[in-house]
C-alpha atoms as a PDB file:
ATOM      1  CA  UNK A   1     104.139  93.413  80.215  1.00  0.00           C
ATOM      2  CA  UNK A   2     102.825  96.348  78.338  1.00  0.00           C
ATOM      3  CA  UNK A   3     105.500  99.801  78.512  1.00  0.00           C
ATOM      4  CA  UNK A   4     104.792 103.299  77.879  1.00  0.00           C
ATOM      5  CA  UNK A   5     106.268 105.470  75.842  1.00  0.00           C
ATOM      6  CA  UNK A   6     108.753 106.382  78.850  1.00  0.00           C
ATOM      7  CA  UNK A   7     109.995 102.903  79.488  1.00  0.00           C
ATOM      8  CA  UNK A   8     110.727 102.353  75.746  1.00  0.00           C
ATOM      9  CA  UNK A   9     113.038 105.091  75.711  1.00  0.00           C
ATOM     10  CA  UNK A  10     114.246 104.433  78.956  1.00  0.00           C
ATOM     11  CA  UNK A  11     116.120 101.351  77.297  1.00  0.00           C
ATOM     12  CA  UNK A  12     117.392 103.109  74.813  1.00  0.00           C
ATOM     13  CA  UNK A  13     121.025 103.955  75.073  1.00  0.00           C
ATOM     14  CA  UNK A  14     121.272 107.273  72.912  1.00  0.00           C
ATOM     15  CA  UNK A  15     117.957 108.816  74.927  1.00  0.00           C
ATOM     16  CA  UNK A  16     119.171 110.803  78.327  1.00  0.00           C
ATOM     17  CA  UNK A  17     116.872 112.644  80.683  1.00  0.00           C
ATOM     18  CA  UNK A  18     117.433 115.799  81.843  1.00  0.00           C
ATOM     19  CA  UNK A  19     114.732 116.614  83.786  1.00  0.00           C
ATOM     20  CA  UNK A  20     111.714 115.048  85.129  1.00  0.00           C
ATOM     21  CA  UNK A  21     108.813 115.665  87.314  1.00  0.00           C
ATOM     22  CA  UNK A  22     106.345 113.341  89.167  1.00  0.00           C
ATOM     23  CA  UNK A  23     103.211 114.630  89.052  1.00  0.00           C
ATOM     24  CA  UNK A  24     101.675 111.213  91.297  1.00  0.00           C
ATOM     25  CA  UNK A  25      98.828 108.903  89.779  1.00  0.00           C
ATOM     26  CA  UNK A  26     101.266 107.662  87.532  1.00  0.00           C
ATOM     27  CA  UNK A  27     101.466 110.868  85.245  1.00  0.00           C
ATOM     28  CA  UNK A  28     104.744 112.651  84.541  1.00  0.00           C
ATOM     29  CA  UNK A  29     106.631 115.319  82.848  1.00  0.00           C
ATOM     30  CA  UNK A  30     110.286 114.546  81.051  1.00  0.00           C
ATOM     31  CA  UNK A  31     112.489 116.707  79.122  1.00  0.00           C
ATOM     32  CA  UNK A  32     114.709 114.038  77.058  1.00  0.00           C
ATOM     33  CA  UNK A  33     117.816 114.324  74.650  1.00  0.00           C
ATOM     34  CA  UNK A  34     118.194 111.898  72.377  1.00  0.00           C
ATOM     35  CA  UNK A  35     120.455 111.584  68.888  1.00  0.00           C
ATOM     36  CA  UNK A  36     121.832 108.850  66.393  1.00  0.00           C
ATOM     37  CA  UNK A  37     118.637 106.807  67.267  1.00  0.00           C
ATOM     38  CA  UNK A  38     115.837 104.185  66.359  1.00  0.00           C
ATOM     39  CA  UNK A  39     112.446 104.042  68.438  1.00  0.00           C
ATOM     40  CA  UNK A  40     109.882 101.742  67.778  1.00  0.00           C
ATOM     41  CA  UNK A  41     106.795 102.277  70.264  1.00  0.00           C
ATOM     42  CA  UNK A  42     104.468  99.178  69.660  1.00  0.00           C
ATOM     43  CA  UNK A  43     101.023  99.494  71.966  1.00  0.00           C
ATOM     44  CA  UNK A  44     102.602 101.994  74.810  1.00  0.00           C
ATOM     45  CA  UNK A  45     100.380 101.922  77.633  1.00  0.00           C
ATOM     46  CA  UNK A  46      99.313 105.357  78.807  1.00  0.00           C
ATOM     47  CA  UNK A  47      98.972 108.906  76.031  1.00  0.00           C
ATOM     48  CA  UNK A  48     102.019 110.647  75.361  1.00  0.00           C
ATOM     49  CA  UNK A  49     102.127 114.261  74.330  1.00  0.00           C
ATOM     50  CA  UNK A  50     105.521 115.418  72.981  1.00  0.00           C
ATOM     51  CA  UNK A  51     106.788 118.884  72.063  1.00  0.00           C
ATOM     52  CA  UNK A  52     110.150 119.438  70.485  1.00  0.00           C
ATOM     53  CA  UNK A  53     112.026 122.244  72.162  1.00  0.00           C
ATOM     54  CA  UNK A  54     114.625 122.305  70.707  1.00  0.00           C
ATOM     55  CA  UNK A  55     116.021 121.030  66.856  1.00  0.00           C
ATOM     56  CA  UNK A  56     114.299 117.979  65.487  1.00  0.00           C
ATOM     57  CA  UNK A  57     114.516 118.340  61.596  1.00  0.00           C
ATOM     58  CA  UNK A  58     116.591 115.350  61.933  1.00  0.00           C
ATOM     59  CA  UNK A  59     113.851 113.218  63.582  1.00  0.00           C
ATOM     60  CA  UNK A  60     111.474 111.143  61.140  1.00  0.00           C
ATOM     61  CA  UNK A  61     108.418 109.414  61.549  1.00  0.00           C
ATOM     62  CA  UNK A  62     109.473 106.438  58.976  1.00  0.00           C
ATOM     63  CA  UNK A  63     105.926 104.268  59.253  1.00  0.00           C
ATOM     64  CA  UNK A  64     104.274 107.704  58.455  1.00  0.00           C
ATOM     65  CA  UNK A  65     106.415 108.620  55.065  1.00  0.00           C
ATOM     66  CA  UNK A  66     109.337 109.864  56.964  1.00  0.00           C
ATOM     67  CA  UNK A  67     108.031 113.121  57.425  1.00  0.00           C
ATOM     68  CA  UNK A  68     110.304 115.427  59.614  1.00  0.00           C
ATOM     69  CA  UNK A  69     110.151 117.484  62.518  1.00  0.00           C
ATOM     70  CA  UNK A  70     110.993 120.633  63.950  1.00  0.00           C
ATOM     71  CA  UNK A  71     111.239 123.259  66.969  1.00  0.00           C
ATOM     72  CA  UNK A  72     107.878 123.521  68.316  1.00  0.00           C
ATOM     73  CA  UNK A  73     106.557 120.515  66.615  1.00  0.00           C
ATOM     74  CA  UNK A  74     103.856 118.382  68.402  1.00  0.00           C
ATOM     75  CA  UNK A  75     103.167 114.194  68.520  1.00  0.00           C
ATOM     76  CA  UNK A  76     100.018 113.197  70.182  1.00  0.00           C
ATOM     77  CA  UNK A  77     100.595 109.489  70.376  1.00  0.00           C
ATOM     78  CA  UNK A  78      97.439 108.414  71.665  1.00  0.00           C
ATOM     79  CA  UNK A  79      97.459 104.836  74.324  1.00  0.00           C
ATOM     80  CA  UNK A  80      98.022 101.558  72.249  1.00  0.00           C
ATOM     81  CA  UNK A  81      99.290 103.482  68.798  1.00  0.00           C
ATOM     82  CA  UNK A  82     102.064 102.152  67.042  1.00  0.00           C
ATOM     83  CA  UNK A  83     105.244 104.267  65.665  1.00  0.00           C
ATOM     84  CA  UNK A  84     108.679 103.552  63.972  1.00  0.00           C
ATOM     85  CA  UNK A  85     111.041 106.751  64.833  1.00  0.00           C
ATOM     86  CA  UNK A  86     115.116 107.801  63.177  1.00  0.00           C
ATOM     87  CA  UNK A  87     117.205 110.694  64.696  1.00  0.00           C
ATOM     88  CA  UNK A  88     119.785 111.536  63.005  1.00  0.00           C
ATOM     89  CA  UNK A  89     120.956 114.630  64.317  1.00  0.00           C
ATOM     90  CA  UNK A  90     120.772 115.840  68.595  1.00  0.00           C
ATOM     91  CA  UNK A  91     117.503 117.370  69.823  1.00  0.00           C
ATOM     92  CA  UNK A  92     115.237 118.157  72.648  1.00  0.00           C
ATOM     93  CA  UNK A  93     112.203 117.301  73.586  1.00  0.00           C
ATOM     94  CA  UNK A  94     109.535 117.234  76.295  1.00  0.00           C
ATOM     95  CA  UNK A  95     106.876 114.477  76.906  1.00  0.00           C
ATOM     96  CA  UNK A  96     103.826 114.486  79.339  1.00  0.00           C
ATOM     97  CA  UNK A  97     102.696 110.952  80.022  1.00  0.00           C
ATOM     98  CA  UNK A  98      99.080 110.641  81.037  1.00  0.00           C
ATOM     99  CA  UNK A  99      97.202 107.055  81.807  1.00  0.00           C
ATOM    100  CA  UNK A 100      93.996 106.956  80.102  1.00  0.00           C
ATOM    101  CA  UNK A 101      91.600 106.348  83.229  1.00  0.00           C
ATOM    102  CA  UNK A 102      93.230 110.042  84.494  1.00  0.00           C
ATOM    103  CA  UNK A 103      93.509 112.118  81.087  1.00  0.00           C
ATOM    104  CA  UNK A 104      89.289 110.553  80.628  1.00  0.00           C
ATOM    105  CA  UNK A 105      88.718 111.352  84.299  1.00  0.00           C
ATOM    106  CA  UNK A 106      90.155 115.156  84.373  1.00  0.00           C
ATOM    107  CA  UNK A 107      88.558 115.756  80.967  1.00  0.00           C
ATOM    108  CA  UNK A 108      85.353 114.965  82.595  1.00  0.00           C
ATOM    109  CA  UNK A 109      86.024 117.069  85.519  1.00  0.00           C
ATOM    110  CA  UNK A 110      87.207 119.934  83.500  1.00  0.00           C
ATOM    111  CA  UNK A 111      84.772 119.609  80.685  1.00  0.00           C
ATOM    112  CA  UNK A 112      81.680 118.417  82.476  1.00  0.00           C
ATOM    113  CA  UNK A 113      80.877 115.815  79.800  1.00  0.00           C
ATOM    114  CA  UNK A 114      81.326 112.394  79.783  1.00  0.00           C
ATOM    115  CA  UNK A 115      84.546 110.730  79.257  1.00  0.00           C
ATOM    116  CA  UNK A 116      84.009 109.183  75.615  1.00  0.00           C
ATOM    117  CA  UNK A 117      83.907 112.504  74.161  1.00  0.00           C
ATOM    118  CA  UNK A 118      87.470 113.042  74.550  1.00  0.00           C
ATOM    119  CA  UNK A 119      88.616 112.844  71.068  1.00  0.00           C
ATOM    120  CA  UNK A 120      92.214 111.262  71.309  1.00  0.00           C
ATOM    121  CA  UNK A 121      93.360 111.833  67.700  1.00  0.00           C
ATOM    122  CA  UNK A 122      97.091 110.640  66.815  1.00  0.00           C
ATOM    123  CA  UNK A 123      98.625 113.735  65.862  1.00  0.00           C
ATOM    124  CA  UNK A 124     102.256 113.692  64.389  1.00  0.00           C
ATOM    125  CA  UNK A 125     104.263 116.969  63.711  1.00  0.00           C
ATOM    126  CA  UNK A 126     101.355 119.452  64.163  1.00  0.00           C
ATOM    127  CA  UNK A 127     101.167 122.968  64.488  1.00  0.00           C
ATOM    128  CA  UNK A 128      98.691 123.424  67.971  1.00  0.00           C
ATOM    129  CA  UNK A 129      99.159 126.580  69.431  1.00  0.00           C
ATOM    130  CA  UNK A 130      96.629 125.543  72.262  1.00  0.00           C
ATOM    131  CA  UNK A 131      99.096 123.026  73.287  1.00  0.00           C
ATOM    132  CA  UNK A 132     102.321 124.306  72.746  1.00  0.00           C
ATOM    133  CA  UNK A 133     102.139 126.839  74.986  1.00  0.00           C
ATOM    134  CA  UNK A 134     100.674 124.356  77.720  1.00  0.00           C
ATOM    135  CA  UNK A 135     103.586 122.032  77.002  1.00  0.00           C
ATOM    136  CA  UNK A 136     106.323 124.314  77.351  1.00  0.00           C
ATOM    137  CA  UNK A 137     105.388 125.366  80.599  1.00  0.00           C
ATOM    138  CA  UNK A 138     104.795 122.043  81.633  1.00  0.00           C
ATOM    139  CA  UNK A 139     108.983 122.117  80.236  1.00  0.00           C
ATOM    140  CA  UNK A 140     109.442 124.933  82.118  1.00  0.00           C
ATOM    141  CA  UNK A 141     108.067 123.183  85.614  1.00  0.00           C
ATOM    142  CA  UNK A 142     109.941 119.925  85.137  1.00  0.00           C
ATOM    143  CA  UNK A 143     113.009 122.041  85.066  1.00  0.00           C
ATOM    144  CA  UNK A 144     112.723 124.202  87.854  1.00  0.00           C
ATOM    145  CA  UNK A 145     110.563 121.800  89.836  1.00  0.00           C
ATOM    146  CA  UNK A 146     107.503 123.911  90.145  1.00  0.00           C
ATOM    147  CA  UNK A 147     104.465 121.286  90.510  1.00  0.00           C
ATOM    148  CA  UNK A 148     101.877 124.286  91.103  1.00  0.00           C
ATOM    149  CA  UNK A 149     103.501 125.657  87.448  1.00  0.00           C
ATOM    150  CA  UNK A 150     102.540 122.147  86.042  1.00  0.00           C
ATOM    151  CA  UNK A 151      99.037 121.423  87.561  1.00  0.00           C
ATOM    152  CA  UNK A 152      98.231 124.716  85.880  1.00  0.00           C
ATOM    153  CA  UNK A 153      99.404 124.001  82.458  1.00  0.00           C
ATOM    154  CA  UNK A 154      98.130 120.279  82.631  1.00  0.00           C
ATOM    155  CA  UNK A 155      94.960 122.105  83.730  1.00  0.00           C
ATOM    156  CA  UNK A 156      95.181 124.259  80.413  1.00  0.00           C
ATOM    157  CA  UNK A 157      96.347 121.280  78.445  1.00  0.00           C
ATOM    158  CA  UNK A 158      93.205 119.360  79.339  1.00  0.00           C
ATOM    159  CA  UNK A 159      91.070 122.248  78.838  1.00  0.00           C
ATOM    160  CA  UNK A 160      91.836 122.806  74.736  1.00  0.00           C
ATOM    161  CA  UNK A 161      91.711 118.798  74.134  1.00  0.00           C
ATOM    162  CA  UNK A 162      89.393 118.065  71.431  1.00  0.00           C
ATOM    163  CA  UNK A 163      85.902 116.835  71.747  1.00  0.00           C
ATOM    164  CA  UNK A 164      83.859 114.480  69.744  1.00  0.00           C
ATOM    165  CA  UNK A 165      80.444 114.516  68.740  1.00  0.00           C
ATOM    166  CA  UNK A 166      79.443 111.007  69.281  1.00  0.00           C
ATOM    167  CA  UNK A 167      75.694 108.862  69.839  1.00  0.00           C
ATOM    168  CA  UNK A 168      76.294 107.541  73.328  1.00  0.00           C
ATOM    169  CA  UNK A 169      75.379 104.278  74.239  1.00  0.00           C
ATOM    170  CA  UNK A 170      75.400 102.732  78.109  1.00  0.00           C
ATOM    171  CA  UNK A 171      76.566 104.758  80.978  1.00  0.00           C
ATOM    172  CA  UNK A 172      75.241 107.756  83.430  1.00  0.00           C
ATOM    173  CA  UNK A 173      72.338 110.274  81.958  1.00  0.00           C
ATOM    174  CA  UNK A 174      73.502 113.634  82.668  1.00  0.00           C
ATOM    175  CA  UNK A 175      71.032 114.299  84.710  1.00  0.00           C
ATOM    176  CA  UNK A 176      71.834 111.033  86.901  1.00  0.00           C
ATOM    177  CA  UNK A 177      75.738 111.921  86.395  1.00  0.00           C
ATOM    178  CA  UNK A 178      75.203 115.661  87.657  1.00  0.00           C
ATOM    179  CA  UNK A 179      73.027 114.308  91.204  1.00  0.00           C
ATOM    180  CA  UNK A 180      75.492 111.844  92.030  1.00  0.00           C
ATOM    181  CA  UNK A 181      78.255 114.774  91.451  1.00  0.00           C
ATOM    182  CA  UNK A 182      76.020 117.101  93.788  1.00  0.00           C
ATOM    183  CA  UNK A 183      75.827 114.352  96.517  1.00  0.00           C
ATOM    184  CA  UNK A 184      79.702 113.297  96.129  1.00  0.00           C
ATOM    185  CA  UNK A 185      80.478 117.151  96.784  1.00  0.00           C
ATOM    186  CA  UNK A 186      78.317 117.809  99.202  1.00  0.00           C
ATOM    187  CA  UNK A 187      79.438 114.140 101.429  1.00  0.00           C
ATOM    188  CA  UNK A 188      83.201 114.566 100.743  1.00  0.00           C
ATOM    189  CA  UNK A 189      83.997 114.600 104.802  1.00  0.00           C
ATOM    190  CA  UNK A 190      81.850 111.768 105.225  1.00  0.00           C
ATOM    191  CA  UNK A 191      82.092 107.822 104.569  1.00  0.00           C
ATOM    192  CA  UNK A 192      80.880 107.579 100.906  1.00  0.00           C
ATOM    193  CA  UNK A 193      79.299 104.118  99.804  1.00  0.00           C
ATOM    194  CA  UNK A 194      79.069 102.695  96.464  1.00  0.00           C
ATOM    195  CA  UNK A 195      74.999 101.572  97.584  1.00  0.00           C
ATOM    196  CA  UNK A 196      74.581 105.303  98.613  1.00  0.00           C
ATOM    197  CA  UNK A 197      75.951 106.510  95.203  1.00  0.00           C
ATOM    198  CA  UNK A 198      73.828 103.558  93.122  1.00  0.00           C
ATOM    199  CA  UNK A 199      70.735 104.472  95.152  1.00  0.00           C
ATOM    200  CA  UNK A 200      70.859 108.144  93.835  1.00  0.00           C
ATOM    201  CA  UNK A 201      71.019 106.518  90.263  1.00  0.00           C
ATOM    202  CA  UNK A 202      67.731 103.882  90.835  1.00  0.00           C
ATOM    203  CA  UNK A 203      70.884 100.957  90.055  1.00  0.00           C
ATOM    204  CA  UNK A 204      72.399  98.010  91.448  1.00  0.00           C
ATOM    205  CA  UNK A 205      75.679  98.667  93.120  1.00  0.00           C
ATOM    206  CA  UNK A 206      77.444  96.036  90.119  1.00  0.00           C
ATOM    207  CA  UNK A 207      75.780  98.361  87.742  1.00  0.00           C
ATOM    208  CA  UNK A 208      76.133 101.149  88.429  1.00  0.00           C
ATOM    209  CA  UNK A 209      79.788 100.780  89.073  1.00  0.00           C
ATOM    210  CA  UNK A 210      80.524  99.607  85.171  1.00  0.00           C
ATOM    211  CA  UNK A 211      77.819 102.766  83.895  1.00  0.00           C
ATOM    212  CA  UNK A 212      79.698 105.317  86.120  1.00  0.00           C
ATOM    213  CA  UNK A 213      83.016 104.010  84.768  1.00  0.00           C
ATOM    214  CA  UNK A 214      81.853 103.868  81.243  1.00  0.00           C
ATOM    215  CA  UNK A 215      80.990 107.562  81.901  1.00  0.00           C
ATOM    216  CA  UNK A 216      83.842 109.094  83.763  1.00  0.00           C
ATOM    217  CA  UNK A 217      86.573 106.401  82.605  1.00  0.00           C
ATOM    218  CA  UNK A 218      87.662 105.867  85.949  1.00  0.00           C
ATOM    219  CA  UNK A 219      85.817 103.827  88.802  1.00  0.00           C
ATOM    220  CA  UNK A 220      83.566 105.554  91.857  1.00  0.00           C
ATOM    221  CA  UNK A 221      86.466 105.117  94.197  1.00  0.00           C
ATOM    222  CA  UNK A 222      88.947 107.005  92.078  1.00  0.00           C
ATOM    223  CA  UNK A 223      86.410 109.959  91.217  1.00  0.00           C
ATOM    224  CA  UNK A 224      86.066 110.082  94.642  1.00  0.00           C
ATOM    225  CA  UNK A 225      89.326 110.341  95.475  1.00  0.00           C
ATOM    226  CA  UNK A 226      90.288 112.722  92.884  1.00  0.00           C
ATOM    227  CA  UNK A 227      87.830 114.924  94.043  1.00  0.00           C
ATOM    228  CA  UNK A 228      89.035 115.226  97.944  1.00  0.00           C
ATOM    229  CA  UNK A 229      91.831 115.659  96.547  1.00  0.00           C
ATOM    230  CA  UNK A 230      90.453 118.760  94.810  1.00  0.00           C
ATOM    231  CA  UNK A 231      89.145 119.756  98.081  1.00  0.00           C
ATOM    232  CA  UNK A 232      92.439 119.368  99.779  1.00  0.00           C
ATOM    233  CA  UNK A 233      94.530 121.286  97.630  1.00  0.00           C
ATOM    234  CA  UNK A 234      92.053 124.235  97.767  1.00  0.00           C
ATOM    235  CA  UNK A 235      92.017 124.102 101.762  1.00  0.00           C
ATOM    236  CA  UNK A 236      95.496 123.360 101.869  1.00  0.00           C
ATOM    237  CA  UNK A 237      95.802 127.139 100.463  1.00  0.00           C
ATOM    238  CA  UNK A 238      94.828 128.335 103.453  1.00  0.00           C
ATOM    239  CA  UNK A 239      96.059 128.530 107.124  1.00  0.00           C
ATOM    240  CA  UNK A 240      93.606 125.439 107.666  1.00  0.00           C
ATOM    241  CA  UNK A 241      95.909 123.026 110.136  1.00  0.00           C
ATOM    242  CA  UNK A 242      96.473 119.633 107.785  1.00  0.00           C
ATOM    243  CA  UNK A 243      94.646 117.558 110.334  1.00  0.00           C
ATOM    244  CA  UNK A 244      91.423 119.409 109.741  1.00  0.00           C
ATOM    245  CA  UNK A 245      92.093 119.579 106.052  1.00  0.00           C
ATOM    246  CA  UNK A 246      92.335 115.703 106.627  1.00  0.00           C
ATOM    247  CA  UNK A 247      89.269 115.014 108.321  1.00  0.00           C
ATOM    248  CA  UNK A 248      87.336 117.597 105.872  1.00  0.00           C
ATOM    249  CA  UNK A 249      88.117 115.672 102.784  1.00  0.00           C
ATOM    250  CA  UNK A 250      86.973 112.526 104.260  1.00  0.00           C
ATOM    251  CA  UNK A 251      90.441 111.219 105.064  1.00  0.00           C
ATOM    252  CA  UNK A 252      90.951 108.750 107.962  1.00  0.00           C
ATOM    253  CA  UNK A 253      93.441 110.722 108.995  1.00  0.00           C
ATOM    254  CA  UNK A 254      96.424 113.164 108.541  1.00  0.00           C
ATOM    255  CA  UNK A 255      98.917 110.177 107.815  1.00  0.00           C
ATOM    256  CA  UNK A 256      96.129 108.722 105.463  1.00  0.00           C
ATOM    257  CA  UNK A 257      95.784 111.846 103.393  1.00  0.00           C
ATOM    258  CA  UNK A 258      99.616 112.483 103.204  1.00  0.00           C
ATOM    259  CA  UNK A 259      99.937 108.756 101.722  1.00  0.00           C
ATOM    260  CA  UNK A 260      97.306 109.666  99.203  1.00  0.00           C
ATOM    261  CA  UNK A 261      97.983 113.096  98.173  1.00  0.00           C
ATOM    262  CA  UNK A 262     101.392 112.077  97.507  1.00  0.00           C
ATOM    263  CA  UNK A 263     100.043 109.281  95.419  1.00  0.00           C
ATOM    264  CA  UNK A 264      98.087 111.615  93.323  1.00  0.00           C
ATOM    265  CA  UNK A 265     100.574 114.667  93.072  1.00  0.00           C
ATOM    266  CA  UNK A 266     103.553 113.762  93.740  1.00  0.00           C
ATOM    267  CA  UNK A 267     104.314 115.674  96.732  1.00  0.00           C
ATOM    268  CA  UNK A 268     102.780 115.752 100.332  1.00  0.00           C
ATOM    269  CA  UNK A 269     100.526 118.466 101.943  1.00  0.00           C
ATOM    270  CA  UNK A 270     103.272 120.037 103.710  1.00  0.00           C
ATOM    271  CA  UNK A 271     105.841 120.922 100.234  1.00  0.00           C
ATOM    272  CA  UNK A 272     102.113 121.295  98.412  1.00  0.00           C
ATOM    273  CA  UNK A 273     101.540 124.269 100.774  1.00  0.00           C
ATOM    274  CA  UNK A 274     105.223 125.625 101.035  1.00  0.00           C
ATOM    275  CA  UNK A 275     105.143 125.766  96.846  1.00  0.00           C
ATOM    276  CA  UNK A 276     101.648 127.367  97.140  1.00  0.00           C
ATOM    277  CA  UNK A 277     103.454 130.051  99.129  1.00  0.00           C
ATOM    278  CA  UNK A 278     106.531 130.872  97.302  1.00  0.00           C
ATOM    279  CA  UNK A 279     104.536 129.964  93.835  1.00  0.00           C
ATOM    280  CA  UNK A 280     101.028 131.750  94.549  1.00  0.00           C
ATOM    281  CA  UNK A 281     100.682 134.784  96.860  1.00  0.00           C
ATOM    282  CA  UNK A 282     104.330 135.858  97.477  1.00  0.00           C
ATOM    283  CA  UNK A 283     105.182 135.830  93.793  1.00  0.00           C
ATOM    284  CA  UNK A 284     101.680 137.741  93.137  1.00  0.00           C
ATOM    285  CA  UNK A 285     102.454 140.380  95.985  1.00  0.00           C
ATOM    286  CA  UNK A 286     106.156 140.676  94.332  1.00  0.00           C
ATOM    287  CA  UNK A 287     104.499 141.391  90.922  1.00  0.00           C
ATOM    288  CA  UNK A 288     102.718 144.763  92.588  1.00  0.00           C
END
């Protein structure tokens, strides 16, 4: 069974945690401490970003001519990439783990392209301001536990990754990709079917299913999804009761979109909207 980056160094009996948060759909934010250490990561599943906090010259990247690290250092260690790691000497470090079918999906969202232009580059020991700041607030939530502080650095994370210029073969049109986007938004409290989505493209439901994957890396259902989501967070900013919010996004019901908001976030509606609080409009009225 395949292990990201996180589960190798889970095993490892020099590597401690000392934070972490959830943010649901399998992505995550750690802060780790590790010393007197050998990591090998062979295929991780999932893209791991990593920004050293704190020390690090006496980390070395030994299948990449040992080079060294250092405070504010990042790895991009893109999914399936191999690496052979020594610490020597204590140091601190923070790691956001993203699965590729969500990192390709929110760069679509964010980016309005189509997935495969993500340009997932290893990266090992670079200087990217555009992500260090991103990443050490993304420290700075996992600490104090602030998920709103992390959706809006992952937000700005996503939004400086690196594009490629690329002849694309198979999947959506634009054009096709933006109608079926205009339908999806405009339907999201309604019963969305895959033949209602393949009859806006002029496909068969089996086909378009693999195009609209090839184009968004993730499948109709989980666009979908992602998208109420969206919705719900937005609505859940106001004094809309939940059960509304529920039956607006398209959820079966309140129960229903609790399950799945906490599957995609990490928290449910009701600590979503008590963080919103404290996090958004109280701390913006306290800044007057």
């Amino acid at each position: 069974m395949r292990q990201t980056v996180q589960d190798f160094l889970g095993h490892s009996r020099f590597a401690h945690t000392l934070a972490r948060l959830d943010l649901g759909a399998g992505r995550a934010v750690t802060i780790w401490e590790n010393h007197d250490d050998r990591m090998v990561y062979d295929a991780p599943l999932g893209h791991t970003f990593s920004y050293y906090l704190d020390g690090g010259t006496g980390t070395r990247r030994l299948d990449a001519g040992a080079i060294h690290g250092w405070p504010g250092a990042i790895c991009v260690m893109p999914e399936g990439h191999r690496s052979e790691w020594e610490i020597t000497t204590s140091f601190r470090f923070v790691h956001l783990y993203m699965p590729d079918a969500e990192l390709r999906a929110a760069y679509a969202m964010t980016h309005d392209c189509d997935a495969r232009r993500l340009d997932m580059r290893e990266d090992t020991f670079a200087d990217i301001p555009a992500m260090s700041g991103p990443l050490g607030h993304l420290a700075r939530a996992a600490d104090m536990g602030e998920t709103l502080l992390a959706d809006t650095a992952l937000a700005e994370l996503i939004a400086h990754l690196p594009s490629r210029q690329i002849n694309l073969r198979g999947g959506l049109a634009p054009h096709v990709l933006r109608r079926v986007d205009e339908w999806i938004e405009a339907n999201l409290d309604s019963s969305i079917r895959l033949a209602d989505l393949a009859r806006i493209a002029g496909l068969s439901e089996f086909h378009f299913h693999r195009m609209f994957r090839m184009s968004r890396g993730i499948s109709p259902h989980g666009w979908i999804t992602t998208r109420r989501i969206e919705l719900a967070k937005e609505l859940l900013r106001t004094p809309t009761p939940i059960a509304e919010i529920a039956a607006g996004c398209g959820f079966a019901s309140q129960s229903h979109l609790a399950r799945m908001f906490r599957n995609h976030t990490g928290s449910t509606p009701k600590e979503y909207r008590a963080a919103y609080r404290y996090d958004g409009p109280a701390r913006s009225r306290n800044r007057r």
